[in-house]
N, C-alpha and C. Protein backbone atom coordinates (compact mmCIF):
# COMPACT_ATOMS: atom_id res chain seq x y z
N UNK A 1 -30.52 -15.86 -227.65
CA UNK A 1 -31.69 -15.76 -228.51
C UNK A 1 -32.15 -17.17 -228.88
N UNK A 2 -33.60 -17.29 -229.22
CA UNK A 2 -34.07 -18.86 -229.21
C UNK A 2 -34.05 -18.84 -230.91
N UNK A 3 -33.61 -20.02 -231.22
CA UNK A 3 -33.76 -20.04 -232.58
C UNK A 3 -34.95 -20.44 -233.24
N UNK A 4 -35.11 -19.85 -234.76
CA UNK A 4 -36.36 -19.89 -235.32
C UNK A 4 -36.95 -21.63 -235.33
N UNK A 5 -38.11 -21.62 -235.27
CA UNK A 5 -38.51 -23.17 -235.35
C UNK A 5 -39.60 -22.97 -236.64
N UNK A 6 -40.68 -23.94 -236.33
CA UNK A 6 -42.01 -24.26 -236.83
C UNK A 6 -43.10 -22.78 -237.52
N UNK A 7 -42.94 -22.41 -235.90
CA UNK A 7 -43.86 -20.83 -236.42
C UNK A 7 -43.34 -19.39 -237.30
N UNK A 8 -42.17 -19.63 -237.11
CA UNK A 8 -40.99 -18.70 -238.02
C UNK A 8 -41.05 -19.06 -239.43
N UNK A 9 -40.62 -20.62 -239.72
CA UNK A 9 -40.73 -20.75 -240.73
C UNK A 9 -42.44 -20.74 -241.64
N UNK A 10 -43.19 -21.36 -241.17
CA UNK A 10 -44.76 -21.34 -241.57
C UNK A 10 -45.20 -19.57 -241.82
N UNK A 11 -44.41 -18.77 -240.60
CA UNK A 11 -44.75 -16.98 -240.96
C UNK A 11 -44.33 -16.60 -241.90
N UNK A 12 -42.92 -17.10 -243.04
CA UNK A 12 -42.11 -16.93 -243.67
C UNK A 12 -42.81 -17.11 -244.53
N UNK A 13 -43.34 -18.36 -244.88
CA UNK A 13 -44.04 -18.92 -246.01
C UNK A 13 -45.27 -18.27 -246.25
N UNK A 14 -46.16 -17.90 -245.35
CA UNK A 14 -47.89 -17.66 -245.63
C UNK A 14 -47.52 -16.00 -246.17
N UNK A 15 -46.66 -15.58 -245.15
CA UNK A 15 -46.64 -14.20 -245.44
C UNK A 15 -46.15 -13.54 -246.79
N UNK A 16 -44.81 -14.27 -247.16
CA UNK A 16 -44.40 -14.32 -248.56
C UNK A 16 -45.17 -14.80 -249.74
N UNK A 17 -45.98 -15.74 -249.71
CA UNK A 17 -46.98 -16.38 -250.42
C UNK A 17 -48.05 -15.72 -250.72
N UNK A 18 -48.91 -15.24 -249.53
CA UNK A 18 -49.81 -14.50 -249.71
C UNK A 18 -49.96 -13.34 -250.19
N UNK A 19 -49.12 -12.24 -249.13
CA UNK A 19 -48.53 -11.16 -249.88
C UNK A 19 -48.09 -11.29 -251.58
N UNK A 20 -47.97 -12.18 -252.09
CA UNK A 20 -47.43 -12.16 -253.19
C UNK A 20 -49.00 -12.31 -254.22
N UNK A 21 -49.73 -13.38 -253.53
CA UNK A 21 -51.28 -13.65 -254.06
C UNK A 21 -51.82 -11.98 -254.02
N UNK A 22 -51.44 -10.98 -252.78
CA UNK A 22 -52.47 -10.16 -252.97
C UNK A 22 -52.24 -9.29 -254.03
N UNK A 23 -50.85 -8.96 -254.35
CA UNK A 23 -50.03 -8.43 -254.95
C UNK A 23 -50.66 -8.32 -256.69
N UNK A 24 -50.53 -9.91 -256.93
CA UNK A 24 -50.83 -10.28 -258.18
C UNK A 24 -52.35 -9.80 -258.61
N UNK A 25 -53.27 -10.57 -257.69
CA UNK A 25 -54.68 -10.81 -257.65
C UNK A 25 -55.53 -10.36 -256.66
N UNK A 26 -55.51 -8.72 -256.89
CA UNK A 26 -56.20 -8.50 -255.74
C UNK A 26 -57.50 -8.31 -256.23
N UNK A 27 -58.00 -8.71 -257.34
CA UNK A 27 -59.50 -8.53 -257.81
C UNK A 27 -60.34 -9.90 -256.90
N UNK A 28 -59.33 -10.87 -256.52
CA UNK A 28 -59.97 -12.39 -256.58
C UNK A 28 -60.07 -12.12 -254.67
N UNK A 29 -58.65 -11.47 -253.98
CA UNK A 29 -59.10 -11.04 -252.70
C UNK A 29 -60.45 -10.05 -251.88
N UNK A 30 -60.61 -9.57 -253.14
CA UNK A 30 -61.68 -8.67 -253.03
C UNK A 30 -62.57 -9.08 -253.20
N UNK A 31 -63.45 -9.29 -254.36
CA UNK A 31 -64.31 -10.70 -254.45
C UNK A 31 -64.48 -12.18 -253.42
N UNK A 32 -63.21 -12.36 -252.47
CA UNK A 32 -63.43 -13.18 -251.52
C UNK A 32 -63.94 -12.48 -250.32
N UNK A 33 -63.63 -11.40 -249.96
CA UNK A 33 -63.66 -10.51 -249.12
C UNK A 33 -65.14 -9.80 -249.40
N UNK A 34 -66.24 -10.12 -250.05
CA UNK A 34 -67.54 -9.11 -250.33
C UNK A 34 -68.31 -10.47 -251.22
N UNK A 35 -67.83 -11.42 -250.78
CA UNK A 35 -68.99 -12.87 -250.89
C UNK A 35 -69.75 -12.97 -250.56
N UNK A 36 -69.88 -12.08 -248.95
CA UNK A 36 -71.08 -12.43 -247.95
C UNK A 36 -71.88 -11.34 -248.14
N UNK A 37 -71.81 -10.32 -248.78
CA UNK A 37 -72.41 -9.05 -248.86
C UNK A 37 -73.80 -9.47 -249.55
N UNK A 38 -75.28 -8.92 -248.65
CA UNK A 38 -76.35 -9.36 -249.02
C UNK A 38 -76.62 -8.75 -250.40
N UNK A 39 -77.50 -8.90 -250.90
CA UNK A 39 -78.33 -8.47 -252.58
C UNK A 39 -79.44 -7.39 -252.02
N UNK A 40 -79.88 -7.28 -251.11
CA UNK A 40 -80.50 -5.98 -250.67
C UNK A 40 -80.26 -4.95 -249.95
N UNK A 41 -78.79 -4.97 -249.61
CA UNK A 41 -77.73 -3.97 -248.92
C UNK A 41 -76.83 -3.48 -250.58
N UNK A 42 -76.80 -2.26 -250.27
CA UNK A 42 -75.55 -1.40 -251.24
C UNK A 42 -74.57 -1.91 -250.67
N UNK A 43 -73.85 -2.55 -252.02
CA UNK A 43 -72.09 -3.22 -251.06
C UNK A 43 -71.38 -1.49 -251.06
N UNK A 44 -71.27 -0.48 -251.24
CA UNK A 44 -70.66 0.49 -251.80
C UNK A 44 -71.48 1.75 -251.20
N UNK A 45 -70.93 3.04 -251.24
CA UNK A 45 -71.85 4.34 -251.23
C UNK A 45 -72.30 4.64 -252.01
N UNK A 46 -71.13 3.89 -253.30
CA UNK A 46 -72.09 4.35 -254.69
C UNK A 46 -73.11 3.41 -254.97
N UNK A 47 -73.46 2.29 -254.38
CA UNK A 47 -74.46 1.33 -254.77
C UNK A 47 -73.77 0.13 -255.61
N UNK A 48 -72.14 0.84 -255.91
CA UNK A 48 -71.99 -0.73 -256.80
C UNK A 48 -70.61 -1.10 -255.90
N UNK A 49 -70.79 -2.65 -256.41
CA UNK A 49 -69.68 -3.25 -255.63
C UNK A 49 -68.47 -3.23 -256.49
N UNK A 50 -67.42 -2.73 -255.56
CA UNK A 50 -66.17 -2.28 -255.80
C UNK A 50 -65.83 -2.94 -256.98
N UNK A 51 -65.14 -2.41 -257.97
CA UNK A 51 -64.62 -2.93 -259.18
C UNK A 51 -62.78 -2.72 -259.78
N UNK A 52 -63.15 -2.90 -260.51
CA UNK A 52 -61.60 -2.98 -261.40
C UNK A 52 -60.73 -1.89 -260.79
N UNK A 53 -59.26 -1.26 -260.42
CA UNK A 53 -58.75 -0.32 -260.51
C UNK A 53 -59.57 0.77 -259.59
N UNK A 54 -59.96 0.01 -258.51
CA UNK A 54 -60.19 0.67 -257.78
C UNK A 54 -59.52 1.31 -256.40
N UNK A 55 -60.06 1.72 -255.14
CA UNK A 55 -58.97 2.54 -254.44
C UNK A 55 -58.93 0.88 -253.70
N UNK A 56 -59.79 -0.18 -253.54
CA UNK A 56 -59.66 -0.83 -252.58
C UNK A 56 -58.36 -1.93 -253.21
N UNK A 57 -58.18 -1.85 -254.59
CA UNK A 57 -57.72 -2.81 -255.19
C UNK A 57 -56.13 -2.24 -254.62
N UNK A 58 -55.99 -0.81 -254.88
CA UNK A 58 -54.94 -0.33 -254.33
C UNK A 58 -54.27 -0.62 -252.66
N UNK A 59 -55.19 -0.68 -251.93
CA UNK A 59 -54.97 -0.77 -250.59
C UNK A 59 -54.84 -2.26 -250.22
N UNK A 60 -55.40 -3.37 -251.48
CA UNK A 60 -54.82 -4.50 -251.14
C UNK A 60 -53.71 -4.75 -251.63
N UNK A 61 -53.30 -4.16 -252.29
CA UNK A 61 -51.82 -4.33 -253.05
C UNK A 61 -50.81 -3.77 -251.87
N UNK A 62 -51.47 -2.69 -251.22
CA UNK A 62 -50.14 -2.14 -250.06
C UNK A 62 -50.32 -2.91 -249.20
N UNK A 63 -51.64 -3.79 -248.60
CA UNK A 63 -50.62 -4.76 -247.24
C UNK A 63 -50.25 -6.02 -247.55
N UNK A 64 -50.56 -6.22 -249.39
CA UNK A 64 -49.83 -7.12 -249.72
C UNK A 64 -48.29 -7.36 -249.85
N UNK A 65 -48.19 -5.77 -250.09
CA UNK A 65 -46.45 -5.60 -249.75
C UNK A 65 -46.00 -5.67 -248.38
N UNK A 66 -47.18 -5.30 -247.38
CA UNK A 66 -46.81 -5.55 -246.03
C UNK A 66 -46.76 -7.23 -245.42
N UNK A 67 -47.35 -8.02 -245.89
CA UNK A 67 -47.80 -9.68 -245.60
C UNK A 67 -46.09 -9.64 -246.37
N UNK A 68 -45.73 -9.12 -247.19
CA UNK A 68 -44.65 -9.79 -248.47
C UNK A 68 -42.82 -9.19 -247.53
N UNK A 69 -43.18 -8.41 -246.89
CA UNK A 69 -42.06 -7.41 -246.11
C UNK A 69 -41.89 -8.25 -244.58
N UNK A 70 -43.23 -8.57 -244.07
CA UNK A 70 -43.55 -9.35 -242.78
C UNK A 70 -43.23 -10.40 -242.81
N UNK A 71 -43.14 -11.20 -243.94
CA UNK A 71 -42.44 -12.64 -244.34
C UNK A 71 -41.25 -12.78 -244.42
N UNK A 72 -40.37 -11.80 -245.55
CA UNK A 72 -39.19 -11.49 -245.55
C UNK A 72 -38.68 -11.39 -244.29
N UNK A 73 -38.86 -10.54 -242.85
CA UNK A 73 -38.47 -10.71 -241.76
C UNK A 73 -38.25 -11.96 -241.24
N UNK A 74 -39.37 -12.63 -241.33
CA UNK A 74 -39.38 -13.77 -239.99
C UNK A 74 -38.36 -14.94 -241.28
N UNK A 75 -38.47 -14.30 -242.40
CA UNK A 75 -37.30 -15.70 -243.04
C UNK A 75 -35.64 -15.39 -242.82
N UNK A 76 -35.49 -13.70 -242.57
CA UNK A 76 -34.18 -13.21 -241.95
C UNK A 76 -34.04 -13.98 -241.29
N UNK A 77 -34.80 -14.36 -239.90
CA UNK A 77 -34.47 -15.02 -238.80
C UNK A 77 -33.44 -16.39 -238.83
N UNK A 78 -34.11 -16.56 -239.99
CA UNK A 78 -33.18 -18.09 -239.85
C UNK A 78 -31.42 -17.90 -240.74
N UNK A 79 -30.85 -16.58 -241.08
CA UNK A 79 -29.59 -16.59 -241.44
C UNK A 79 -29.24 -16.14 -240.29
């Protein structure tokens, strides 16, 4: 087996890191994620752009656990 290098460790870090950012703050991922959304397009079906405690806030929190689980792996690698 080849041992972990450069890209193992950097996967370890972004993934744990991030995952952890989405975890915390997923109002601020969301808001980064619907920046580009024009002013004469409905960001939403309902017409408003996604808010507080919402389902999307939820679904960034689960692949934030996935970025946070995906990190944890590639940092296994190196015991």
């Amino acid at each position: 087996m080849v041992e972990p290098g450069l890209t193992e460790a950097l996967s370890a870090v972004l993934g744990v890191g991030f995952g952890a950012f989405m975890i915390a703050k997923p109002g601020i991922v969301l808001a980064v994620q619907t920046a580009g959304t024009r002013p004469d397009r409905q960001p939403g079906p309902s017409g408003d752009a996604p808010s507080e405690g919402s389902v999307w806030e939820t679904l960034i929190r689960v692949a934030g656990v996935g970025f946070v689980l995906a990190g944890l792996y590639f940092a296994s690698l190196f015991l």
